[in-house]
Protein backbone atom coordinates (compact mmCIF):
# COMPACT_ATOMS: atom_id res chain seq x y z
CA UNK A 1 9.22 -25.34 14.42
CA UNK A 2 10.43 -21.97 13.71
CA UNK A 3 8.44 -20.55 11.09
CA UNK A 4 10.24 -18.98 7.79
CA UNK A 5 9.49 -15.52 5.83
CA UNK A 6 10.79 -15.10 2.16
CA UNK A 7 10.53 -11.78 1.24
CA UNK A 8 10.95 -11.38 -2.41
CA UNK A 9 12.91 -7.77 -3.16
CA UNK A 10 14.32 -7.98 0.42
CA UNK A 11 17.17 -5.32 -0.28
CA UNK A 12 14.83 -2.58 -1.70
CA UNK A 13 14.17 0.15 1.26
CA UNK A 14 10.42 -1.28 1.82
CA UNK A 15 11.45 -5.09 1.79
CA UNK A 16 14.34 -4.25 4.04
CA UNK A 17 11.84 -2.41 6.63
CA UNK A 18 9.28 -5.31 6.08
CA UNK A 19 11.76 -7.13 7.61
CA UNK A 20 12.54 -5.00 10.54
CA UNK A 21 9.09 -4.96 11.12
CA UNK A 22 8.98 -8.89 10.99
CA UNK A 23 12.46 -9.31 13.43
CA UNK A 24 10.77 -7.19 15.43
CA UNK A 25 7.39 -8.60 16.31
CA UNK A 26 7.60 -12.12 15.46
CA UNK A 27 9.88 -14.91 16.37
CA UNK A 28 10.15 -16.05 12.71
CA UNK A 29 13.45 -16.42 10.53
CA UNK A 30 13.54 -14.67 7.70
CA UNK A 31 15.24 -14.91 4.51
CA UNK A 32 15.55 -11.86 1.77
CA UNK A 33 15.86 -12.19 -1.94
CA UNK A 34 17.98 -10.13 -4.48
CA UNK A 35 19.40 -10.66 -7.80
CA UNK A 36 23.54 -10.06 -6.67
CA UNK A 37 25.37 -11.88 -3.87
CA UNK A 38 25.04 -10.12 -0.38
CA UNK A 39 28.12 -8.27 0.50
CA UNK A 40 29.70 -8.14 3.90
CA UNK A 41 28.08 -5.19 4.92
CA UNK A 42 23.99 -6.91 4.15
CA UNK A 43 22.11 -7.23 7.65
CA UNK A 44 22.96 -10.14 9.67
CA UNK A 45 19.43 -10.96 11.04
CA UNK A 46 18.39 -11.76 7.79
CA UNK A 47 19.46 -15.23 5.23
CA UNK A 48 20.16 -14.17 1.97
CA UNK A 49 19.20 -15.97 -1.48
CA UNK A 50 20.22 -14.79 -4.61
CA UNK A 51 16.80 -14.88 -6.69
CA UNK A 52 15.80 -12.64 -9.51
CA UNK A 53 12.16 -13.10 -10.44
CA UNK A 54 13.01 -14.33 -14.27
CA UNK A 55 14.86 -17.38 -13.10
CA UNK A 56 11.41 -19.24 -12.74
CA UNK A 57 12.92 -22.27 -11.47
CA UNK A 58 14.55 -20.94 -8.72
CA UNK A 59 11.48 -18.79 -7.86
CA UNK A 60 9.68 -22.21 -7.67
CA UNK A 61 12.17 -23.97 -5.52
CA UNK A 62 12.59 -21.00 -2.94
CA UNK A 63 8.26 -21.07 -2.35
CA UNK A 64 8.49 -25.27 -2.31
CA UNK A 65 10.84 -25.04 0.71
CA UNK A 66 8.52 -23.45 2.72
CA UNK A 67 5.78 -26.08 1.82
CA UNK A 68 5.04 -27.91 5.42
CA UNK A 69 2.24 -30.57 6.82
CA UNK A 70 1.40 -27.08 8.52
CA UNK A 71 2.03 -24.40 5.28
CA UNK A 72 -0.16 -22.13 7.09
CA UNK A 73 2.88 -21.40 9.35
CA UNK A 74 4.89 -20.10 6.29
CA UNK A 75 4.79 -16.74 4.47
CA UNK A 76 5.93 -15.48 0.89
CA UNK A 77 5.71 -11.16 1.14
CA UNK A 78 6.29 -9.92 -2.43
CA UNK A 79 7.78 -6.69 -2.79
CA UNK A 80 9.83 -6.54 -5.99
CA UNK A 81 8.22 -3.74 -7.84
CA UNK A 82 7.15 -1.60 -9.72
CA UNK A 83 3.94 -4.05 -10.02
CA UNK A 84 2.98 -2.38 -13.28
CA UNK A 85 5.54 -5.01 -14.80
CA UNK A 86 4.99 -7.61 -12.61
CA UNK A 87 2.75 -11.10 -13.62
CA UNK A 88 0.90 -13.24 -11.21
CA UNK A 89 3.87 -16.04 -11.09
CA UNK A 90 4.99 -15.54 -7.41
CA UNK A 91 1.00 -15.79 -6.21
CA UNK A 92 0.10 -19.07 -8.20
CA UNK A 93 3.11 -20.96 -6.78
CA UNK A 94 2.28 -20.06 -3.38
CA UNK A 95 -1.20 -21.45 -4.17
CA UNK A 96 0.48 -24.60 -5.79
CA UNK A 97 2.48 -25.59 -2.78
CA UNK A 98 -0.33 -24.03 0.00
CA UNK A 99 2.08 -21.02 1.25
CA UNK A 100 0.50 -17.80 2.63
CA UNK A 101 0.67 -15.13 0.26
CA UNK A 102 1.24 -10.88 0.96
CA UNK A 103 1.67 -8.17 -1.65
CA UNK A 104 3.06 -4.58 -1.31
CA UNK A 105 1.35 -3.56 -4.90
CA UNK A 106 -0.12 -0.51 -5.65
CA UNK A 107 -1.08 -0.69 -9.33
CA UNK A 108 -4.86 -1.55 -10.74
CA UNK A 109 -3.67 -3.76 -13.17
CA UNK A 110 -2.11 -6.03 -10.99
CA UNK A 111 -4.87 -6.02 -8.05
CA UNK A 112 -7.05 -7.00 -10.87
CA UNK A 113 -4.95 -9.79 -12.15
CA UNK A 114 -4.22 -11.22 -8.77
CA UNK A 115 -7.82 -10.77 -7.82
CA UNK A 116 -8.49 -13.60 -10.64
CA UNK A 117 -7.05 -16.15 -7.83
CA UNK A 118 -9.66 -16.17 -5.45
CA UNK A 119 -10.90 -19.54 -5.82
CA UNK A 120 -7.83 -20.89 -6.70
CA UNK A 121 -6.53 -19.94 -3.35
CA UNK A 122 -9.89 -20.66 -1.37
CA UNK A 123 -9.04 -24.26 -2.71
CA UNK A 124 -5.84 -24.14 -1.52
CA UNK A 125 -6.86 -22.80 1.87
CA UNK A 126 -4.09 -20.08 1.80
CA UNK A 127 -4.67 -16.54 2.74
CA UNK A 128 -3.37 -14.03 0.23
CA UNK A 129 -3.80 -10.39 1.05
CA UNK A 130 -2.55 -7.96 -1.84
CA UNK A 131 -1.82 -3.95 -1.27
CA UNK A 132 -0.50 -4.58 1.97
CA UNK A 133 1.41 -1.16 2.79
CA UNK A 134 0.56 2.31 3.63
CA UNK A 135 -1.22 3.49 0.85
CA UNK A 136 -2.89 1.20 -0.66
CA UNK A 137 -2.64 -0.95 2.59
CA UNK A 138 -3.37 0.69 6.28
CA UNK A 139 -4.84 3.68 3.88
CA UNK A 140 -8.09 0.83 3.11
CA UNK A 141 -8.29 -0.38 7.27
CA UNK A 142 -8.81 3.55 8.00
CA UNK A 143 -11.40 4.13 5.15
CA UNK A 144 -13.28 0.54 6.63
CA UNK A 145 -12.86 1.72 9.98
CA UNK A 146 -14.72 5.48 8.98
CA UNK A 147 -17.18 3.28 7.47
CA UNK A 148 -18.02 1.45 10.40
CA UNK A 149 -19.04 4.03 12.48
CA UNK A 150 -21.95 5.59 10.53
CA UNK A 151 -25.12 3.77 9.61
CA UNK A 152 -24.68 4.84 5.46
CA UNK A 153 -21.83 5.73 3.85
CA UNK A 154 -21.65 7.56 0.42
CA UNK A 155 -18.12 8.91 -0.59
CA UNK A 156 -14.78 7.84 0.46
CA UNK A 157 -11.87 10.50 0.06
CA UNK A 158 -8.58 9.50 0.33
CA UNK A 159 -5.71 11.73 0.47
CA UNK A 160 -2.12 11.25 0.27
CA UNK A 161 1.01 13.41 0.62
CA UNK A 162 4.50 12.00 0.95
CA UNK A 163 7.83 14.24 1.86
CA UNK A 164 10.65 14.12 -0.61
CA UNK A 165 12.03 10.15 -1.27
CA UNK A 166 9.41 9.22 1.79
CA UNK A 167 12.61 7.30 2.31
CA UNK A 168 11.45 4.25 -0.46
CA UNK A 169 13.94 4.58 -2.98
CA UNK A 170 13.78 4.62 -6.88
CA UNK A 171 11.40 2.20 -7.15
CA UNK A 172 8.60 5.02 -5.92
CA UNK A 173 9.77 7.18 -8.45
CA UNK A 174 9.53 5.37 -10.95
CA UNK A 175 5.75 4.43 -9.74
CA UNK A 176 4.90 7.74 -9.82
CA UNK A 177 5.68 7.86 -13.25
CA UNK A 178 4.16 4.74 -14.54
CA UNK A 179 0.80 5.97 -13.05
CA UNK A 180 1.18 9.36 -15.13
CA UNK A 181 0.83 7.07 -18.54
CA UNK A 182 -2.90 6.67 -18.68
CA UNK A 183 -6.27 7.97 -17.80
CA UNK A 184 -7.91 5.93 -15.51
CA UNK A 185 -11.43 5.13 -14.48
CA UNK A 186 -12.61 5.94 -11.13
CA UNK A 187 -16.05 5.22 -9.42
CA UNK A 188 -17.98 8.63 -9.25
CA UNK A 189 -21.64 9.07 -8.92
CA UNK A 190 -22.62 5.07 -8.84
CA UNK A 191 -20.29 4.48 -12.12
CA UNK A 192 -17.24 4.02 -13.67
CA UNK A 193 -15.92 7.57 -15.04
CA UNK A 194 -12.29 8.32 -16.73
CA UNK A 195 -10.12 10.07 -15.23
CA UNK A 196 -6.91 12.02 -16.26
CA UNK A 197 -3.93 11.51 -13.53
CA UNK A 198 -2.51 14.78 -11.98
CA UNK A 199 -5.46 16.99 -12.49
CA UNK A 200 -7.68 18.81 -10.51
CA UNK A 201 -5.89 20.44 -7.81
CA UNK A 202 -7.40 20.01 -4.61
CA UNK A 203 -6.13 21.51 -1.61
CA UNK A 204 -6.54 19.61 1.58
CA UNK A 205 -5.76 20.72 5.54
CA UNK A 206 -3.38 17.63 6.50
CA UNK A 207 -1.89 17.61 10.14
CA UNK A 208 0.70 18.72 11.36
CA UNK A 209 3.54 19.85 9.93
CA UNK A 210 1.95 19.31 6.65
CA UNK A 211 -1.04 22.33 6.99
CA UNK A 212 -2.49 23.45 3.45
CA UNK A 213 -1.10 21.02 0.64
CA UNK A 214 -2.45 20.32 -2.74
CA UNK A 215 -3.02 17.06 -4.61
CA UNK A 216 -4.00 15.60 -7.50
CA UNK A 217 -6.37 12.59 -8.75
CA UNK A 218 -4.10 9.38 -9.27
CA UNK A 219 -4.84 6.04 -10.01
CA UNK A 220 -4.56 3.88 -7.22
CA UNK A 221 -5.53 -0.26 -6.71
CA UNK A 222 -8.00 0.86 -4.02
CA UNK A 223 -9.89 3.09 -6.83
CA UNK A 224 -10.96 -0.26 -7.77
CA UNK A 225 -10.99 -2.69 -4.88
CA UNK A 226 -13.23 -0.19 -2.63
CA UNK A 227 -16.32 0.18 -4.72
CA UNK A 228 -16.41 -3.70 -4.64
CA UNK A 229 -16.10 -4.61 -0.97
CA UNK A 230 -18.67 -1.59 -0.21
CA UNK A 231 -21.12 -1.15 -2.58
CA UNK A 232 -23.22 1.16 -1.37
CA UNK A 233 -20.31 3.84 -1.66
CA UNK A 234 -21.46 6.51 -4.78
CA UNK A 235 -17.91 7.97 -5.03
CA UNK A 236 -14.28 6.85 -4.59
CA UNK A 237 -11.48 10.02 -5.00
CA UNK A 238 -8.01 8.99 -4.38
CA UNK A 239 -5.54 12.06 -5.09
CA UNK A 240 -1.91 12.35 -4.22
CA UNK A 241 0.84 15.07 -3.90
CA UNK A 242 4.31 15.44 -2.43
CA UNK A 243 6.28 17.89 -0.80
CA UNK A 244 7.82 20.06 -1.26
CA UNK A 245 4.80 21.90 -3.77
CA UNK A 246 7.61 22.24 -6.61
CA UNK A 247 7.51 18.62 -7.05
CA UNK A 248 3.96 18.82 -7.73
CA UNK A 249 4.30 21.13 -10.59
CA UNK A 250 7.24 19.08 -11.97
CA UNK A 251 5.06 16.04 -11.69
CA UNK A 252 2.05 18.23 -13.28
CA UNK A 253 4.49 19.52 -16.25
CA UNK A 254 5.51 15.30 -16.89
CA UNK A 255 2.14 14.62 -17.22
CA UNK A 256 0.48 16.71 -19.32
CA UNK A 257 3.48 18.83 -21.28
CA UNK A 258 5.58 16.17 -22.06
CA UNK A 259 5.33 14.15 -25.12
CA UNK A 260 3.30 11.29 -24.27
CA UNK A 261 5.24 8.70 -26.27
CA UNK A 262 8.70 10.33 -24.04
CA UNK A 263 6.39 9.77 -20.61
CA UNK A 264 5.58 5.82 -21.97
CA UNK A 265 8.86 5.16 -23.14
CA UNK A 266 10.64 3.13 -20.57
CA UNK A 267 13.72 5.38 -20.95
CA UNK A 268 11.83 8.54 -20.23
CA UNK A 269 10.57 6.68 -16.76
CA UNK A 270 13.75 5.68 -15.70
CA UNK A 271 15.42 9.13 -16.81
CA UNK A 272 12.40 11.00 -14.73
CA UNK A 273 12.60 8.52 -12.02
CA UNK A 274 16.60 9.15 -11.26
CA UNK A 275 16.61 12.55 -11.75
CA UNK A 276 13.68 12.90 -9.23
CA UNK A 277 15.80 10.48 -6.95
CA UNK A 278 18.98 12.79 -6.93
CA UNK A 279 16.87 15.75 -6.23
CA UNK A 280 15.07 14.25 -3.17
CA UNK A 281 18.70 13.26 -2.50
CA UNK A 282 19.30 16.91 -1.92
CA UNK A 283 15.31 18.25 -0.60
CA UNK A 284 14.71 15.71 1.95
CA UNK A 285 17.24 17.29 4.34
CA UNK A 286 14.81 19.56 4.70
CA UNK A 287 11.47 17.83 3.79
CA UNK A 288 11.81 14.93 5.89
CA UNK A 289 10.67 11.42 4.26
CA UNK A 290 7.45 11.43 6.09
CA UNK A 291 3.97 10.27 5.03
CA UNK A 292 0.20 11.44 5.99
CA UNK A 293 -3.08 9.98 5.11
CA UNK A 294 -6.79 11.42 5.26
CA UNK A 295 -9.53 8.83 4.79
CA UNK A 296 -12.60 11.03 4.71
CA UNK A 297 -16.32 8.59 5.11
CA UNK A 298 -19.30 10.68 4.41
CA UNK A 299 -22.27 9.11 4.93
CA UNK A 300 -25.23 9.49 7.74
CA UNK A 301 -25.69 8.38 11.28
CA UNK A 302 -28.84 9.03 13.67
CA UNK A 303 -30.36 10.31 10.17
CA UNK A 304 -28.00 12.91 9.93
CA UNK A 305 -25.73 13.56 7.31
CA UNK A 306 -21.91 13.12 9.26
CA UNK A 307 -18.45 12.88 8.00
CA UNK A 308 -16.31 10.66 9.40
CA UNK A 309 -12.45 11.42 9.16
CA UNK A 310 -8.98 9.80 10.33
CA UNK A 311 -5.73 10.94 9.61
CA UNK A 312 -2.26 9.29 10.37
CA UNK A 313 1.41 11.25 9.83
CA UNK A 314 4.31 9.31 10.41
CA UNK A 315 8.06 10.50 9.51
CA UNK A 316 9.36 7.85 7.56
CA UNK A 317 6.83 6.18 4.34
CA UNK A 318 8.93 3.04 4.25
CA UNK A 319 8.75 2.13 7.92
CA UNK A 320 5.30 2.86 8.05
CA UNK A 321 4.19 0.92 4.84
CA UNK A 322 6.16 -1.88 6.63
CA UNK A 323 4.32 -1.86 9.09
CA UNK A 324 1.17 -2.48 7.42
CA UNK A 325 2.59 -5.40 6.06
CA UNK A 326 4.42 -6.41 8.56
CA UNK A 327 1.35 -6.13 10.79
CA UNK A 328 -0.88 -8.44 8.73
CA UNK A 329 2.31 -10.39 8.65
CA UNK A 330 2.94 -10.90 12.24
CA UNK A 331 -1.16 -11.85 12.32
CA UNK A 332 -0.56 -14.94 10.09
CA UNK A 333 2.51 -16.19 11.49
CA UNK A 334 0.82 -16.00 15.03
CA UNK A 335 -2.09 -17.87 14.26
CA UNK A 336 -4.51 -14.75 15.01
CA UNK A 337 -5.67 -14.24 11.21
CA UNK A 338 -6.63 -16.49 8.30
CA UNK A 339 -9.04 -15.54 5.87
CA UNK A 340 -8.57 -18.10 2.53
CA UNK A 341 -8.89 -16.79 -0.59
CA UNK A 342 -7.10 -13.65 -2.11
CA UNK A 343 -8.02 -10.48 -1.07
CA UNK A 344 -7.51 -6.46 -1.07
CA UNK A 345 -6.89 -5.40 2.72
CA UNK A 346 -10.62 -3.81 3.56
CA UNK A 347 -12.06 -6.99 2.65
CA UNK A 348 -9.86 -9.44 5.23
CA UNK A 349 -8.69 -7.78 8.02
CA UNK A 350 -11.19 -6.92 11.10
CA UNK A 351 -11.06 -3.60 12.36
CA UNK A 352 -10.31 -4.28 16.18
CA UNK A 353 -7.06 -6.65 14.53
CA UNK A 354 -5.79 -3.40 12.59
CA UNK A 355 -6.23 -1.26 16.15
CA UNK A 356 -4.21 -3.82 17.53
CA UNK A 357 -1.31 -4.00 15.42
CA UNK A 358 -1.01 -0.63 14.88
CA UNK A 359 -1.35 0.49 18.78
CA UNK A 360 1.62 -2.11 19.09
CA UNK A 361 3.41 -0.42 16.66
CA UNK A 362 2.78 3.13 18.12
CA UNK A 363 0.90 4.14 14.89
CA UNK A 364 -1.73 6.87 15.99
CA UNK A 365 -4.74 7.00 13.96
CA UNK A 366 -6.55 10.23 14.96
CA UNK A 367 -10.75 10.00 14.15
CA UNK A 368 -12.86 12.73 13.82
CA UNK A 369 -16.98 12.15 13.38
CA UNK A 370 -18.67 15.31 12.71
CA UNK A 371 -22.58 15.72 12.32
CA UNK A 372 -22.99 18.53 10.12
CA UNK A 373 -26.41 19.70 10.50
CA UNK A 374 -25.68 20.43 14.43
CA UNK A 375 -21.65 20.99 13.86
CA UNK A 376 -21.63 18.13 17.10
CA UNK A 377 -17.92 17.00 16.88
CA UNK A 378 -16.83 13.57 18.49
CA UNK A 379 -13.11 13.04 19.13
CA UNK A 380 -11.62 9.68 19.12
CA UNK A 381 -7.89 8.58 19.13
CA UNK A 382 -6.77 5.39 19.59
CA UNK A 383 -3.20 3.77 18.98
């Protein structure tokens, strides 16, 4: 039986590369959602259901179609965002008719929603893994990997820098946005401290061709989801900055000299959100859409206090948060993953799985361990 993808938001720029991703490594058929009829020119690979989220019904029958005597076969991948709006509805019917369950959000409030479905889903025996992506997504299976190879661990880093658009659309913008509303709390020195977005500039030595860049705390599902699967970790830091620098000033001038009832107002986000849009329109001819991550462990091993570091650039954000996705996807559908229950990525998926997928993907992770009292530096790389 050939075994059948929905993915919810299909036509957006990261459901349409989830489903590259899918065609690609997996024999499965896939069908993509949107809320207008597909026009002549929408991919051919791919069905096409006209779905918007509201019309519950249809929502319900779309998920009860893929209910099977073997449901585990099946796969619902939700990425209609921004999640900041978004309720738990698509998750509890794929509990209700025992379909496998993947996210692409990347906003607290929903993690910890979702979250709320464990048992529900443990009952159901389905497997649903939220933050599937880049960042939050393969960014977590690099900071669980650094983990791993040191006996403690103490602070987890993360650092993010995206190129222009990174090639995802308005939606990201308009993320970017949402998370400049609030202070958020963050888990610094074994507790939970608030922290304003967008401050405290940090300037971090990213790969190739990124060099010296600077970014800023932002709030970020794995801010939360990390202290939890590793408790023993004292400090979580997840900052995030774009390129060109500019942007990070206009960003920086949004959140803190702007009004805050203009920055909360939904028009204000969608104003910021399209104007940003039309500009990367222009910048990323130059900046490239490209993405890099640093996951920075440091912890001990051999009673010494070491750092443990990986870092992954690829050129385009979309296709690479695809491919997280898409690689936990391609897991399920094969048979080679199941973990029942719902979730955050660093809790489900096994280390040597994530190599795997992203080696066949030609993802390079580099990995850096560094003792620091003897400045003894081990290399690793592995694809």
């Amino acid at each position: 039986m050939t075994k059948q993808v929905l993915i919810l938001g299909g036509r957006g720029r990261i459901g349409k590369s989830v489903a590259v991703d899918i065609l690609t490594h997996t024999q499965a058929e896939v069908t993509i959602t949107g809320r207008t009829p597909a026009t002549e020119t929408e991919d051919k690979p791919v069905k096409f259901l006209v779905l918007d989220l509201m019309e519950e019904e249809k929502l319900r029958n779309a998920i009860a179609q893929l209910s099977t005597e073997t449901t585990s076969s099946n796969l619902v991948i939700h990425c209609a965002g921004p999640f900041h709006y978004r309720d738990t509805k698509v998750l509890e019917l794929c509990i209700e008719y025992g379909v496998n369950y993947l996210d692409v959000s990347d906003h607290r409030s929903f993690t910890i929603k979702a979250l709320k479905y464990h048992d529900k889903a443990l009952a159901a025996g389905i497997t649903a893994i939220v933050n599937t992506g880049i960042f939050p997504g393969i960014s977590n299976s690099m900071v669980r990997h650094n983990i791993e190879q040191l006996d403690t661990a103490e602070t987890i880093h993360l650092s993010y820098l995206v190129a222009g658009s990174g090639g995802a659309g308005v939606t990201v913008m308009r993320t970017t946005f949402l998370g400049l509303q609030n202070s958020f709390e963050s888990w610094i020195d074994g507790k939970w401290q608030v922290v304003k977005p967008y401050t405290q500039r940090e300037t971090i030595n990213f790969p190739p061709p990124y060099g010296d860049s600077g970014v800023y705390w932002f709030d970020m599902p794995e801010a939360f989801t990390l202290p939890k699967a590793f408790p023993e970790i004292k400090n979580v830091i997840t900052k995030f900055g774009s390129v060109p620098d500019f942007y990070n000033h206009l960003t920086w001038i949004a959140a803190h000299a702007f009004p805050k009832s203009w920055i909360q107002s939904k028009f204000g986000v969608e104003f910021l959100s399209n104007v940003s849009h039309q500009m990367t329109n222009v910048t990323d001819n130059f900046s490239g859409i490209g993405v890099v991550v640093r996951s920075q462990v440091t912890g001990t091993k051999d009673n010494k206090t070491a750092i443990c570091c990986s870092t992954l650039v690829h050129e385009n954000t979309a296709v690479a948060a695809a491919a997280g996705t898409g690689s936990i996807a391609q897991l399920l559908l094969e048979g080679k993953f199941s973990k029942p229950g719902v979730y955050p990525v660093e809790e489900a998926l096994p280390t040597d799985l994530f190599q795997q997928t992203m080696h066949s993907r030609n993802i390079k992770i580099n990995v850096e361990t560094k003792y620091i009292a003897s400045l003894f530096i081990l290399f690793v790389l592995f694809i």
